[in-house]
PDB file of N, CA and C in Angstrom:
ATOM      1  N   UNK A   1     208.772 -62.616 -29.500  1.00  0.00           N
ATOM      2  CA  UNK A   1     208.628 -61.163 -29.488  1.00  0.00           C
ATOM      3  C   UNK A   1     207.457 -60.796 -28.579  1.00  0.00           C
ATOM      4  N   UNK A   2     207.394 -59.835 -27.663  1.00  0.00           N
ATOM      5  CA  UNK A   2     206.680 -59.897 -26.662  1.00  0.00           C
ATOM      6  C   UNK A   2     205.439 -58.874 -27.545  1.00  0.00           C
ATOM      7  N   UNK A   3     204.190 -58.736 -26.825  1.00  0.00           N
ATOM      8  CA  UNK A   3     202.622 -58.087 -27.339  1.00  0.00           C
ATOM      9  C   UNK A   3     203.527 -56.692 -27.692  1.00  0.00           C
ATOM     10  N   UNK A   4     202.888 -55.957 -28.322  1.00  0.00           N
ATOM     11  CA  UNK A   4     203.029 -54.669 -28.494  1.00  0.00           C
ATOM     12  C   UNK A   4     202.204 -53.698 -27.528  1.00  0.00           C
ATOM     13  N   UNK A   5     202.244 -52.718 -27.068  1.00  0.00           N
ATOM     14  CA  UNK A   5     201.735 -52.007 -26.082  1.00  0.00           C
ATOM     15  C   UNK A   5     201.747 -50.742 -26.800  1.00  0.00           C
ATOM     16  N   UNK A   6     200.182 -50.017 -27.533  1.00  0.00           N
ATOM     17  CA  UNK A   6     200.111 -48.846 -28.111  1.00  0.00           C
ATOM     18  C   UNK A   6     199.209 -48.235 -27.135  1.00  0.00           C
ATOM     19  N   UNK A   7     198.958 -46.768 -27.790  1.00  0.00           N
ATOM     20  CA  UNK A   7     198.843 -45.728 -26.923  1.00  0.00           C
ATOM     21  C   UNK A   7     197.476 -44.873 -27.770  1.00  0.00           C
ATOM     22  N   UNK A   8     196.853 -44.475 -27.142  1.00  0.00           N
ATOM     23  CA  UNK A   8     196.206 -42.843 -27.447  1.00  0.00           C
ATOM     24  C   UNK A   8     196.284 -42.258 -26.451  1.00  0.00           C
ATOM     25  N   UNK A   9     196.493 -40.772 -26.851  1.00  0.00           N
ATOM     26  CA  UNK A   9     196.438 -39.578 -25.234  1.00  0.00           C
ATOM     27  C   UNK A   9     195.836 -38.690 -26.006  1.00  0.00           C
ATOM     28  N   UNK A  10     194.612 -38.456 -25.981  1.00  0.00           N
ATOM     29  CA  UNK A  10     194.103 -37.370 -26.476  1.00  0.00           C
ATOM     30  C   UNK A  10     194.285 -35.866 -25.431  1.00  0.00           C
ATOM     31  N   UNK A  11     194.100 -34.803 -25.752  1.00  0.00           N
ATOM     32  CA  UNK A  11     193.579 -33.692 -24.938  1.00  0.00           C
ATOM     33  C   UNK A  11     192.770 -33.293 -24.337  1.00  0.00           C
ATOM     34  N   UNK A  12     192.051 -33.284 -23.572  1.00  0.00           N
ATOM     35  CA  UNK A  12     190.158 -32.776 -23.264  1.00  0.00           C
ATOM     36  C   UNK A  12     190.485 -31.511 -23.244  1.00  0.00           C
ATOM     37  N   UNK A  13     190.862 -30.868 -24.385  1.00  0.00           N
ATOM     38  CA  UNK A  13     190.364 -29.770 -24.638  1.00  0.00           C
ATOM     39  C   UNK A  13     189.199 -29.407 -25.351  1.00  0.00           C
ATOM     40  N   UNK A  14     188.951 -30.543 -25.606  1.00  0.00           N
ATOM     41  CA  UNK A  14     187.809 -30.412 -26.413  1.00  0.00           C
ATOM     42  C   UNK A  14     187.072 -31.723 -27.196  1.00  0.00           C
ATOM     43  N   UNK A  15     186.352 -31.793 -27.697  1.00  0.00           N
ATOM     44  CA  UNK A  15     185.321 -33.223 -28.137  1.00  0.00           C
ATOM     45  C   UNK A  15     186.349 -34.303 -29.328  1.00  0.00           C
ATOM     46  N   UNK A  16     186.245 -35.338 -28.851  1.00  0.00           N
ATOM     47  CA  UNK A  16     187.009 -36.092 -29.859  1.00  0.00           C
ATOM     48  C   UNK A  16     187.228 -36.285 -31.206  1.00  0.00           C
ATOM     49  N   UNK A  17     187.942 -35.847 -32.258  1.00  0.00           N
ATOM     50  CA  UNK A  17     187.565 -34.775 -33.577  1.00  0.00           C
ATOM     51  C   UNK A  17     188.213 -36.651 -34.339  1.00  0.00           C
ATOM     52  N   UNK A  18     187.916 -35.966 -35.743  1.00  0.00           N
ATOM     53  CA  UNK A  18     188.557 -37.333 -36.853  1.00  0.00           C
ATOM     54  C   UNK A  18     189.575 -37.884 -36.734  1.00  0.00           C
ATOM     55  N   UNK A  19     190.459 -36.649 -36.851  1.00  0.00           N
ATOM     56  CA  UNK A  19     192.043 -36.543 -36.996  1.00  0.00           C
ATOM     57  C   UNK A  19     192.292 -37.798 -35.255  1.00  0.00           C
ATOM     58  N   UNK A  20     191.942 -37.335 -34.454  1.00  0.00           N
ATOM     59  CA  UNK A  20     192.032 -38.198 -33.083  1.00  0.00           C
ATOM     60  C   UNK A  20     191.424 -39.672 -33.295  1.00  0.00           C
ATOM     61  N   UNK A  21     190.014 -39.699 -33.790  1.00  0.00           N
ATOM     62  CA  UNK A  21     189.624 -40.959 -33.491  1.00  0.00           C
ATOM     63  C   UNK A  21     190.188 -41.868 -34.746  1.00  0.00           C
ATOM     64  N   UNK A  22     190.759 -41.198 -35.873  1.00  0.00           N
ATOM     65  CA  UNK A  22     191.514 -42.020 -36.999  1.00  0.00           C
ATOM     66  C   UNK A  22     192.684 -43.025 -36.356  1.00  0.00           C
ATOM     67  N   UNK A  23     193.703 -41.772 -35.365  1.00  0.00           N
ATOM     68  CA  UNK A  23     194.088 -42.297 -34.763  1.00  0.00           C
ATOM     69  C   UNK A  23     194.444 -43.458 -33.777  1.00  0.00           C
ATOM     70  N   UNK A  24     193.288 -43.161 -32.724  1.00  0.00           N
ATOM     71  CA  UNK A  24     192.480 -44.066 -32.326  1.00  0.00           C
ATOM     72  C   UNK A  24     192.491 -45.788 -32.813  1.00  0.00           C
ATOM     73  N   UNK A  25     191.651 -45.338 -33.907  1.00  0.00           N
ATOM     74  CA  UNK A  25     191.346 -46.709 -34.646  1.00  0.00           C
ATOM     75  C   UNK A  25     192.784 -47.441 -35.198  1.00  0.00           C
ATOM     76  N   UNK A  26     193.185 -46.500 -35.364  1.00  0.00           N
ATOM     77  CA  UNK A  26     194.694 -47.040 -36.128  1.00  0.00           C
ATOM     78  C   UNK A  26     195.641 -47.867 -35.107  1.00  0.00           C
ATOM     79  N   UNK A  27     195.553 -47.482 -33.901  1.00  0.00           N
ATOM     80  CA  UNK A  27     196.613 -48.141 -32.693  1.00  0.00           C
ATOM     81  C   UNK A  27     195.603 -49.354 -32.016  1.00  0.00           C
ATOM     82  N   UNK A  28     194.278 -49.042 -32.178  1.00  0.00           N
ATOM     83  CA  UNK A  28     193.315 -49.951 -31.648  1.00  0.00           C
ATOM     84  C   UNK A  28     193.489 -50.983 -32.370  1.00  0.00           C
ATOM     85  N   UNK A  29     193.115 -51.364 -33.737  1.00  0.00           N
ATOM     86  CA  UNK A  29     193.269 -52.387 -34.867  1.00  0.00           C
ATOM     87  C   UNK A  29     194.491 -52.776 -34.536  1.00  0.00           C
ATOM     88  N   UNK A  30     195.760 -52.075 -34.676  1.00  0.00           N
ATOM     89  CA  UNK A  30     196.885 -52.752 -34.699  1.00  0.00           C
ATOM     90  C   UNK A  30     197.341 -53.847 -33.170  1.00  0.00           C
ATOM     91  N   UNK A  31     196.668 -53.026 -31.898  1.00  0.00           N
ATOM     92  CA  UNK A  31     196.880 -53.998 -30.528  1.00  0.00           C
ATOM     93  C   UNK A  31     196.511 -55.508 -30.898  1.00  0.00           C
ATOM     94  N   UNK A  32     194.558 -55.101 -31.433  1.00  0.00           N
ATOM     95  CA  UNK A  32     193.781 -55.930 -31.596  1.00  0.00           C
ATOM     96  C   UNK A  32     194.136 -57.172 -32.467  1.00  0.00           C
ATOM     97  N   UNK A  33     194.773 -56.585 -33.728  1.00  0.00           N
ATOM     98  CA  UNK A  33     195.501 -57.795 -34.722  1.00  0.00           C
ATOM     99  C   UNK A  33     196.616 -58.515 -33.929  1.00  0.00           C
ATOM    100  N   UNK A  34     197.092 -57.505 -33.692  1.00  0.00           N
ATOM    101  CA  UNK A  34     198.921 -57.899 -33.140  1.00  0.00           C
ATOM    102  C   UNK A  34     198.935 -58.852 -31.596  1.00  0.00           C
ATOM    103  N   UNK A  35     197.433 -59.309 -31.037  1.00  0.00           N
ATOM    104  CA  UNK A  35     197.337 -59.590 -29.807  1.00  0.00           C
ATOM    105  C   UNK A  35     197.831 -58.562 -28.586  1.00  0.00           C
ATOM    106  N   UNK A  36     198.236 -57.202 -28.394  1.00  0.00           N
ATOM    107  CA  UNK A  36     198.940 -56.144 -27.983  1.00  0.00           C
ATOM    108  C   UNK A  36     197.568 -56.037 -27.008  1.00  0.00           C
ATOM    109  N   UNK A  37     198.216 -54.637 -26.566  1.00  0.00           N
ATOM    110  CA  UNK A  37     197.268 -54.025 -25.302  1.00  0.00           C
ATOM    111  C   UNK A  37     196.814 -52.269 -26.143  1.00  0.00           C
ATOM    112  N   UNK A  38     196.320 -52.271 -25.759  1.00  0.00           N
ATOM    113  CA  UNK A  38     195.392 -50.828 -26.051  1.00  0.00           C
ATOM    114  C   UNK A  38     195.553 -50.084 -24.877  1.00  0.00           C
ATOM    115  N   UNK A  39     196.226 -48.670 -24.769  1.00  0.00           N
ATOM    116  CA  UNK A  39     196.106 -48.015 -23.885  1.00  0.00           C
ATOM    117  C   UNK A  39     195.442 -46.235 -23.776  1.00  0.00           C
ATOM    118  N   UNK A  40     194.620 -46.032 -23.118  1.00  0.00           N
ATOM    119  CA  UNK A  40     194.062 -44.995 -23.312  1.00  0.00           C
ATOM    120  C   UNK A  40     194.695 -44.102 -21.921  1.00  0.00           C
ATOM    121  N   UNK A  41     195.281 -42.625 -22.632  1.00  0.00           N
ATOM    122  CA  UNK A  41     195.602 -41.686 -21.314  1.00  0.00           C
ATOM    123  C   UNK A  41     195.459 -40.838 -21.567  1.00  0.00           C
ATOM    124  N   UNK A  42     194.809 -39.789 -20.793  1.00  0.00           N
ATOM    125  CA  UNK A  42     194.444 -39.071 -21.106  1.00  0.00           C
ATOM    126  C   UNK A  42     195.452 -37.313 -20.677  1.00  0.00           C
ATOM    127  N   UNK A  43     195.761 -36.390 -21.929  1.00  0.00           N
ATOM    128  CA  UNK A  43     197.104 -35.654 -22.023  1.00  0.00           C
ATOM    129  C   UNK A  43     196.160 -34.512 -20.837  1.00  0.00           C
ATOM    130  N   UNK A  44     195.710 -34.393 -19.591  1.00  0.00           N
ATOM    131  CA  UNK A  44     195.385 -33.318 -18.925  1.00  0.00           C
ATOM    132  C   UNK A  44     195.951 -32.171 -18.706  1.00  0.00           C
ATOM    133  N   UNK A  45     196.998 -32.020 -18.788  1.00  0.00           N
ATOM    134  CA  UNK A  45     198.252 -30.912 -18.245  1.00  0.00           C
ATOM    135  C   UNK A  45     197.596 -29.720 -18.660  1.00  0.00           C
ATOM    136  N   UNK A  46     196.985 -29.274 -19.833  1.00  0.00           N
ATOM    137  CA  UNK A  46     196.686 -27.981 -20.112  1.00  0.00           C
ATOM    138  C   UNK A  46     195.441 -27.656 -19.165  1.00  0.00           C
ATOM    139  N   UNK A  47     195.742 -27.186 -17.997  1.00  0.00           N
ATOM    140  CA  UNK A  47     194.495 -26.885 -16.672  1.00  0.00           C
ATOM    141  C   UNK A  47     193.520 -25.768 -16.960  1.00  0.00           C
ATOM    142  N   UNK A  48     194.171 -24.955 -17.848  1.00  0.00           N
ATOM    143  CA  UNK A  48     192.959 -24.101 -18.398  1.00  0.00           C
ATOM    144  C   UNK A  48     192.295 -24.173 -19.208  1.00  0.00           C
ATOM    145  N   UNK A  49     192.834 -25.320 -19.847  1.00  0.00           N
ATOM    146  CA  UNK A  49     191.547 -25.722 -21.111  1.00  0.00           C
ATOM    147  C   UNK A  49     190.952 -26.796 -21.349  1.00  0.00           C
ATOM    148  N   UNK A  50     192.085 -27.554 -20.269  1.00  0.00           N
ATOM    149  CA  UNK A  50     191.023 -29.291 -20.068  1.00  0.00           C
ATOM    150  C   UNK A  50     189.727 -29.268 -19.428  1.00  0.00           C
ATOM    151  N   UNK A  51     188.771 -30.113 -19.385  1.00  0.00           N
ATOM    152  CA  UNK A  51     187.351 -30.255 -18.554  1.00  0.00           C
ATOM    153  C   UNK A  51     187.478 -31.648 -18.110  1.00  0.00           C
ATOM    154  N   UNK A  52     186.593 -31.588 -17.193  1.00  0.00           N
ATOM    155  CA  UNK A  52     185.611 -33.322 -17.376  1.00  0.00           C
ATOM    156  C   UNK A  52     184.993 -33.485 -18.071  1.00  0.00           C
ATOM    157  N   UNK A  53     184.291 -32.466 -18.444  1.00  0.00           N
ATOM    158  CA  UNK A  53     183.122 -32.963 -19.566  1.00  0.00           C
ATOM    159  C   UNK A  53     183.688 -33.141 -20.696  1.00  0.00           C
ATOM    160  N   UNK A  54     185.232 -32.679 -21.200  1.00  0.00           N
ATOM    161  CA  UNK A  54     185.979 -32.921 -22.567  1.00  0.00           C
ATOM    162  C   UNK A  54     186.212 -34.103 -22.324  1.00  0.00           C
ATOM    163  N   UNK A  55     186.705 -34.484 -21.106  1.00  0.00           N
ATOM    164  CA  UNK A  55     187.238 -36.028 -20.798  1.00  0.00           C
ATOM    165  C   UNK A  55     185.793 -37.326 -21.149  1.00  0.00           C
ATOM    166  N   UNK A  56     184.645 -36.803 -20.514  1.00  0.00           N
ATOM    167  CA  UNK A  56     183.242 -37.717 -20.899  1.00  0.00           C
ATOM    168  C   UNK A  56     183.100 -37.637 -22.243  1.00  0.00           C
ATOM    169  N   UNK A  57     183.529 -36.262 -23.100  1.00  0.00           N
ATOM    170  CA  UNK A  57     183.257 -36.510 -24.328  1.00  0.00           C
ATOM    171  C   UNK A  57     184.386 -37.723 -25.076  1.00  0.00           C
ATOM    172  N   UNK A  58     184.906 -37.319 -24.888  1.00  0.00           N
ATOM    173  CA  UNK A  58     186.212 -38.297 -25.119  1.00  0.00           C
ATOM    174  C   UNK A  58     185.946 -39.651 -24.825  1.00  0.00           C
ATOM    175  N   UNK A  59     185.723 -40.291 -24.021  1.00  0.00           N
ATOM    176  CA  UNK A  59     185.112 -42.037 -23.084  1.00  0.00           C
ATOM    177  C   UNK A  59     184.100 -42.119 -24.140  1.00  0.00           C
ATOM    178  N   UNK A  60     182.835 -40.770 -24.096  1.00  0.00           N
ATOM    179  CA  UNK A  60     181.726 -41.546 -24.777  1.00  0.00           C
ATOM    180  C   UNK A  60     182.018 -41.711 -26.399  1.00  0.00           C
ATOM    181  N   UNK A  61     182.977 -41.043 -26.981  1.00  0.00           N
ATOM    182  CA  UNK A  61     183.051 -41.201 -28.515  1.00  0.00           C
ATOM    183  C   UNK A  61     184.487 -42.324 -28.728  1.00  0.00           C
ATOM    184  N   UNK A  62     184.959 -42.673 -27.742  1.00  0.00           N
ATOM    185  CA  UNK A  62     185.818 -43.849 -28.186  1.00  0.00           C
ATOM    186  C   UNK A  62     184.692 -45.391 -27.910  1.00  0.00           C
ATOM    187  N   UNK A  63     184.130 -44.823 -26.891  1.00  0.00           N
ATOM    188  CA  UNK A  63     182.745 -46.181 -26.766  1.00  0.00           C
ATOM    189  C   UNK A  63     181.517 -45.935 -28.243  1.00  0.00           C
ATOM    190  N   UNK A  64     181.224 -44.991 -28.555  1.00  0.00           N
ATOM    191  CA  UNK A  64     180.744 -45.076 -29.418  1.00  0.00           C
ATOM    192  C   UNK A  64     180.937 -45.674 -30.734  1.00  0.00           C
ATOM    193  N   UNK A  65     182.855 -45.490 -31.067  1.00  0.00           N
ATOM    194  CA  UNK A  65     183.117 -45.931 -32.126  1.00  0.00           C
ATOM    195  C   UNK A  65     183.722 -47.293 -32.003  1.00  0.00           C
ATOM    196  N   UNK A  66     182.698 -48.102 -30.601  1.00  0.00           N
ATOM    197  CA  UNK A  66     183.128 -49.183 -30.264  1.00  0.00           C
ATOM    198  C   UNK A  66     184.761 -49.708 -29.929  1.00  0.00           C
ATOM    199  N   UNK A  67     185.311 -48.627 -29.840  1.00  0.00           N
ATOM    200  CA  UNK A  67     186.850 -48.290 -29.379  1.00  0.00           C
ATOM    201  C   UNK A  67     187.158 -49.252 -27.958  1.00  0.00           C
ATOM    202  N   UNK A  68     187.249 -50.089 -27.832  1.00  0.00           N
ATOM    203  CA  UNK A  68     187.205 -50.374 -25.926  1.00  0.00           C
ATOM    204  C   UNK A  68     189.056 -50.221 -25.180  1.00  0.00           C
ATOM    205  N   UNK A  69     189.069 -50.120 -24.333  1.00  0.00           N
ATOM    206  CA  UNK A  69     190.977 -50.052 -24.002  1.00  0.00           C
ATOM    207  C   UNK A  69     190.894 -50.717 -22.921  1.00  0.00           C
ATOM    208  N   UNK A  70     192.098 -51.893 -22.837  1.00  0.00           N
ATOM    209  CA  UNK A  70     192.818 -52.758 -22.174  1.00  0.00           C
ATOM    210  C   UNK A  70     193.129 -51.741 -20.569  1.00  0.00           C
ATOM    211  N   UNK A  71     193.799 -50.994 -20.881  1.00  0.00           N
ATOM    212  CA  UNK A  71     194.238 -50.008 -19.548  1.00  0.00           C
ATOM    213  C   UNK A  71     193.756 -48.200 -19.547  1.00  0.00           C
ATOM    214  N   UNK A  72     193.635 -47.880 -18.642  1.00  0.00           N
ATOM    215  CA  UNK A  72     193.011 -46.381 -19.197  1.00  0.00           C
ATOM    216  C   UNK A  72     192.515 -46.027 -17.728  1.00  0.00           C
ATOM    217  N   UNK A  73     191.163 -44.723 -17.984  1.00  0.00           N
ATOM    218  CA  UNK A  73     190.111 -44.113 -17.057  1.00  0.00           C
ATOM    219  C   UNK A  73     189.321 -45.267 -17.027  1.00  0.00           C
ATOM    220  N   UNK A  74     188.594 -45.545 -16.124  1.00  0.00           N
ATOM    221  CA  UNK A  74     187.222 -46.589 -15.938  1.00  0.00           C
ATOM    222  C   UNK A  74     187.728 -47.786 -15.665  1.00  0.00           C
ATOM    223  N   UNK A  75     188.769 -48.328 -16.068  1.00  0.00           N
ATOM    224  CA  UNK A  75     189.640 -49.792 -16.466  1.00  0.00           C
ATOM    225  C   UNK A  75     190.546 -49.917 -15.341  1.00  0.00           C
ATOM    226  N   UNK A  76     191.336 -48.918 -15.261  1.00  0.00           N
ATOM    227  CA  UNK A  76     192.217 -49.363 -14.455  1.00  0.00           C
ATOM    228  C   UNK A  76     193.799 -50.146 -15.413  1.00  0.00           C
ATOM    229  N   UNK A  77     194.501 -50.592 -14.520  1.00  0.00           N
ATOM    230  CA  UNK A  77     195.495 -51.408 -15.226  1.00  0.00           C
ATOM    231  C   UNK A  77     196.768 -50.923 -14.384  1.00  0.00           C
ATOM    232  N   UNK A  78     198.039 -51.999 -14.819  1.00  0.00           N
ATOM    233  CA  UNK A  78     199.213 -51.823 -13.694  1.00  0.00           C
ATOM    234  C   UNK A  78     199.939 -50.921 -14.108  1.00  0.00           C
ATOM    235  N   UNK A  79     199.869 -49.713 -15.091  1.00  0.00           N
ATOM    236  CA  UNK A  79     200.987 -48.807 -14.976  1.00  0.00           C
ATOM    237  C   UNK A  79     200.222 -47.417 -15.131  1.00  0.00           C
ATOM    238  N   UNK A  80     199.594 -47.504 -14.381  1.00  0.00           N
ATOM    239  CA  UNK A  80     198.314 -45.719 -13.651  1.00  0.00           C
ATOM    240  C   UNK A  80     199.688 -45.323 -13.206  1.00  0.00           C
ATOM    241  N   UNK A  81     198.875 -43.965 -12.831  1.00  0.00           N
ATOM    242  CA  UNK A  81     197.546 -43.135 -13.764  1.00  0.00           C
ATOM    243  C   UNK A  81     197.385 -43.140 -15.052  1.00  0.00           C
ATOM    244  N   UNK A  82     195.982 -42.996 -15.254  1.00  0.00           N
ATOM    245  CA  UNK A  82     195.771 -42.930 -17.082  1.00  0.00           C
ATOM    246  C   UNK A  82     195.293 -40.942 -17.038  1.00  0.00           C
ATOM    247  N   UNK A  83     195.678 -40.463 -16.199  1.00  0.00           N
ATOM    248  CA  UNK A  83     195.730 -39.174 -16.013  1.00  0.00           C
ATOM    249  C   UNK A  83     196.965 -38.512 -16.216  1.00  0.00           C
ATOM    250  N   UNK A  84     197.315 -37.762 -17.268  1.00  0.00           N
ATOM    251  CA  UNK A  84     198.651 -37.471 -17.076  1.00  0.00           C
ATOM    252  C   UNK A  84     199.339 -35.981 -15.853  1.00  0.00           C
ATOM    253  N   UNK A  85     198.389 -35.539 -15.755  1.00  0.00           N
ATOM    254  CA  UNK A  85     198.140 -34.951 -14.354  1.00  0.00           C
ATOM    255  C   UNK A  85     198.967 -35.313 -13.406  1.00  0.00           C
ATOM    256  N   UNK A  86     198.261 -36.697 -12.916  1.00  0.00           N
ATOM    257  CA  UNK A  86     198.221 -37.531 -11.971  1.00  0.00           C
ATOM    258  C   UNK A  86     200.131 -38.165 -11.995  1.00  0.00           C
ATOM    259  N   UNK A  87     200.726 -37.815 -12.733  1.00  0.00           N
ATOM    260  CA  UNK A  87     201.852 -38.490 -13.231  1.00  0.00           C
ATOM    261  C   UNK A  87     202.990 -37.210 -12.210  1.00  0.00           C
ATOM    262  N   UNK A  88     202.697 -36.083 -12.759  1.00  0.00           N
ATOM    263  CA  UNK A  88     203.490 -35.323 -12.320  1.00  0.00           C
ATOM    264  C   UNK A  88     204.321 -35.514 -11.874  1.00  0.00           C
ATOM    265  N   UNK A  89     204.539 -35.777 -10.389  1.00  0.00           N
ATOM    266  CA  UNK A  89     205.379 -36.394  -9.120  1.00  0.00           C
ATOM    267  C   UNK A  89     206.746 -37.604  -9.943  1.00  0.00           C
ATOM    268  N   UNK A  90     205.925 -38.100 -10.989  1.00  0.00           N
ATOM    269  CA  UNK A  90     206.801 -39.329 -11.197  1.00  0.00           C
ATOM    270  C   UNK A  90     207.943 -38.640 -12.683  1.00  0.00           C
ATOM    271  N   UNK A  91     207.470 -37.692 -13.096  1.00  0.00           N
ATOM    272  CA  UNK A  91     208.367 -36.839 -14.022  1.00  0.00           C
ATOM    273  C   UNK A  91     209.220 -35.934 -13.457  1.00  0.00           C
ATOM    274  N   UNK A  92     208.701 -35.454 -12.277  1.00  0.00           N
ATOM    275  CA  UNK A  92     209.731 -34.717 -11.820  1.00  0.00           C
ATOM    276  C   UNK A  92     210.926 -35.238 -11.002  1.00  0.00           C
ATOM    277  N   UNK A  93     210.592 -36.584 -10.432  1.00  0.00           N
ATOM    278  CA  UNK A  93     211.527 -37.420  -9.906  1.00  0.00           C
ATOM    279  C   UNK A  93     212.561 -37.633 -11.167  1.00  0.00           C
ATOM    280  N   UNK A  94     211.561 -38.058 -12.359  1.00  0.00           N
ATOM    281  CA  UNK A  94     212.774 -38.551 -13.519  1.00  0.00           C
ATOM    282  C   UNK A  94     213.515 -37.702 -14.114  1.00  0.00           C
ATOM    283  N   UNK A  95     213.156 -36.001 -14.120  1.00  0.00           N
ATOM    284  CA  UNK A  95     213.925 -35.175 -14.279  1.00  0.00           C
ATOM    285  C   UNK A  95     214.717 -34.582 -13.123  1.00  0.00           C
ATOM    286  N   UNK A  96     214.871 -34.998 -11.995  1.00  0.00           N
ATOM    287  CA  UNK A  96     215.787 -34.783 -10.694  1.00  0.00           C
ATOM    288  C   UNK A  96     216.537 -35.817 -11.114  1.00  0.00           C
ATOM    289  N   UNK A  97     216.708 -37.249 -11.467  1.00  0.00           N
ATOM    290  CA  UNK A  97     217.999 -38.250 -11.544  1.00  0.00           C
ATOM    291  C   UNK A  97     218.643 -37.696 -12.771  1.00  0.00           C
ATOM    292  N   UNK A  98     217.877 -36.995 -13.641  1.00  0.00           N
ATOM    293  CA  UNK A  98     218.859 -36.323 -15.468  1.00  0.00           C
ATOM    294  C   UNK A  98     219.529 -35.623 -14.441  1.00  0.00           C
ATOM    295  N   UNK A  99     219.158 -34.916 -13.519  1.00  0.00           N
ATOM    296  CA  UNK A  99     220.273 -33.373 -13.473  1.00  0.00           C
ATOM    297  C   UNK A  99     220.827 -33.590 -12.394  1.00  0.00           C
ATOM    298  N   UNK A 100     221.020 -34.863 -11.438  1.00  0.00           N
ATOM    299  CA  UNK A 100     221.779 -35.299 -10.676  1.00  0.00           C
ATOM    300  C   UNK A 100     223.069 -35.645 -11.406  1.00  0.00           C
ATOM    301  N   UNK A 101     222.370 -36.657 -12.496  1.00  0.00           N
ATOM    302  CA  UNK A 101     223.390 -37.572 -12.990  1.00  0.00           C
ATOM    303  C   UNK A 101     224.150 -37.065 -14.344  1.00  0.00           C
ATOM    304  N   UNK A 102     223.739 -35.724 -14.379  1.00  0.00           N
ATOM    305  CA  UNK A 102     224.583 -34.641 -15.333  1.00  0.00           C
ATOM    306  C   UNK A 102     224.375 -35.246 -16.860  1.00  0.00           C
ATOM    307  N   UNK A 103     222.878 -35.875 -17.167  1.00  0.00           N
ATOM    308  CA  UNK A 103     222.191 -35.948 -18.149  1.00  0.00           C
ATOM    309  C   UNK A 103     221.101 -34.728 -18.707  1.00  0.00           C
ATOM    310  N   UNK A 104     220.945 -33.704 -17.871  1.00  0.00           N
ATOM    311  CA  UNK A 104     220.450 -32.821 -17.941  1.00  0.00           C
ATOM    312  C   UNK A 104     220.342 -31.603 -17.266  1.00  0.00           C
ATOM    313  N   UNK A 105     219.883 -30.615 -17.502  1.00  0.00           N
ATOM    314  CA  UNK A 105     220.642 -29.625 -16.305  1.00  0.00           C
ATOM    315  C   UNK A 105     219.147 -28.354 -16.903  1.00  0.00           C
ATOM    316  N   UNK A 106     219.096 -27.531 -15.968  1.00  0.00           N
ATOM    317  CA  UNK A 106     217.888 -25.877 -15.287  1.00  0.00           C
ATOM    318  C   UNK A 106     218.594 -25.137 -16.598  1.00  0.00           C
ATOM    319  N   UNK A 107     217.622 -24.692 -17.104  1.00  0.00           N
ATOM    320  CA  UNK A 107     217.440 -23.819 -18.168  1.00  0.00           C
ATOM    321  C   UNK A 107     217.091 -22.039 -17.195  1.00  0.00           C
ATOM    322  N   UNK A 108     217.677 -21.724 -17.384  1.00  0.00           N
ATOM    323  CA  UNK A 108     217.124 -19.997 -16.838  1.00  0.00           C
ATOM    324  C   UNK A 108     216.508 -19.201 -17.608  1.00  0.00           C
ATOM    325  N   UNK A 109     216.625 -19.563 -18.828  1.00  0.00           N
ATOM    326  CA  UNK A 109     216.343 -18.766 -20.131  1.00  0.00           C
ATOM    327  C   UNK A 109     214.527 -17.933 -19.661  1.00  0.00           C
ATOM    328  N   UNK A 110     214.644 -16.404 -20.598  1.00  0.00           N
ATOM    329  CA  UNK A 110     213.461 -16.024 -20.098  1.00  0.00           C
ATOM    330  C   UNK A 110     212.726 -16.345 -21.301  1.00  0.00           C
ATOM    331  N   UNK A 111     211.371 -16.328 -21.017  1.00  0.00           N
ATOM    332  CA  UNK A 111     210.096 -16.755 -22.394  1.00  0.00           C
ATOM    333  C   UNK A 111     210.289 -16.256 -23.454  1.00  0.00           C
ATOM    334  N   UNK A 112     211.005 -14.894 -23.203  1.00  0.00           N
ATOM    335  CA  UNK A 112     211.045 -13.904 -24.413  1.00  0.00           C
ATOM    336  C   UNK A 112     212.282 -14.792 -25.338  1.00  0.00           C
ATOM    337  N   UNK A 113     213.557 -15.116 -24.566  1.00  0.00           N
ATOM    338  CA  UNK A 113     214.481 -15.513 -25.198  1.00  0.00           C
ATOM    339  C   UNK A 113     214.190 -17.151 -25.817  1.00  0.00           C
ATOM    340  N   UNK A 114     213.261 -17.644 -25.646  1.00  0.00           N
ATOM    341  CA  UNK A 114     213.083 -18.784 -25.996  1.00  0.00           C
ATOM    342  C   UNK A 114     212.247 -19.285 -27.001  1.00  0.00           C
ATOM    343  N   UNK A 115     211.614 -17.454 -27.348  1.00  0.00           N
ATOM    344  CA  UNK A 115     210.610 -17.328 -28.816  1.00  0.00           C
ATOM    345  C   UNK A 115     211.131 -16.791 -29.695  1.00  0.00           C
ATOM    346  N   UNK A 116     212.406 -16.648 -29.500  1.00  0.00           N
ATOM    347  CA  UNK A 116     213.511 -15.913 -30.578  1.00  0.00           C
ATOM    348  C   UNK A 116     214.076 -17.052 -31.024  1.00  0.00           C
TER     349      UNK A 116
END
């Protein structure tokens, strides 16, 4: 059975809270037992409310709680970006082969109709 490969993606919207670093610890322990990989990425997409400095808060309170990650920001590793930002390009390619290949298809719907 091959390593397990877990995940955190927090938000930098803001400072790394319990509920997150519980988390955290929970996928960390399990890599760590399981011989697995630890992966840290970070969820950027919200541009008006992410920072850098949410992102430093974030690095310094997973280092604080002695948290370390296999692949991520700072680390590096073979399946970057650990920016989900940075990904963009590669989602929109994967949603151009859904609606080529008539796995998915353009929504027109307006905002209003989609909160009803």
């Amino acid at each position: 059975m091959p390593s397990p490969r877990v995940r955190f993606a927090p938000s930098p919207t803001g400072y790394l809270h319990v509920g997150g670093a519980r988390t955290a610890l929970f996928n960390w322990l399990y890599a760590r037992h399981s011989g697995g990989v630890f992966v840290l990425r970070i969820e950027d997409t919200d541009v008006e409310r992410s920072s850098s400095e949410m992102v430093a808060g974030i690095l310094d309170g997973m280092r604080w709680l002695g948290l370390d990650w296999d692949e991520g920001p700072e680390v590096g590793g073979a399946h970057g970006p650990y920016f989900q930002s940075e990904r963009l390009s590669r989602y929109r390619e994967a949603a151009g082969r859904l609606v080529a290949s008539g796995h998915a298809y353009y929504c027109y719907c307006q905002p209003d109709e989609l909160k009803a």
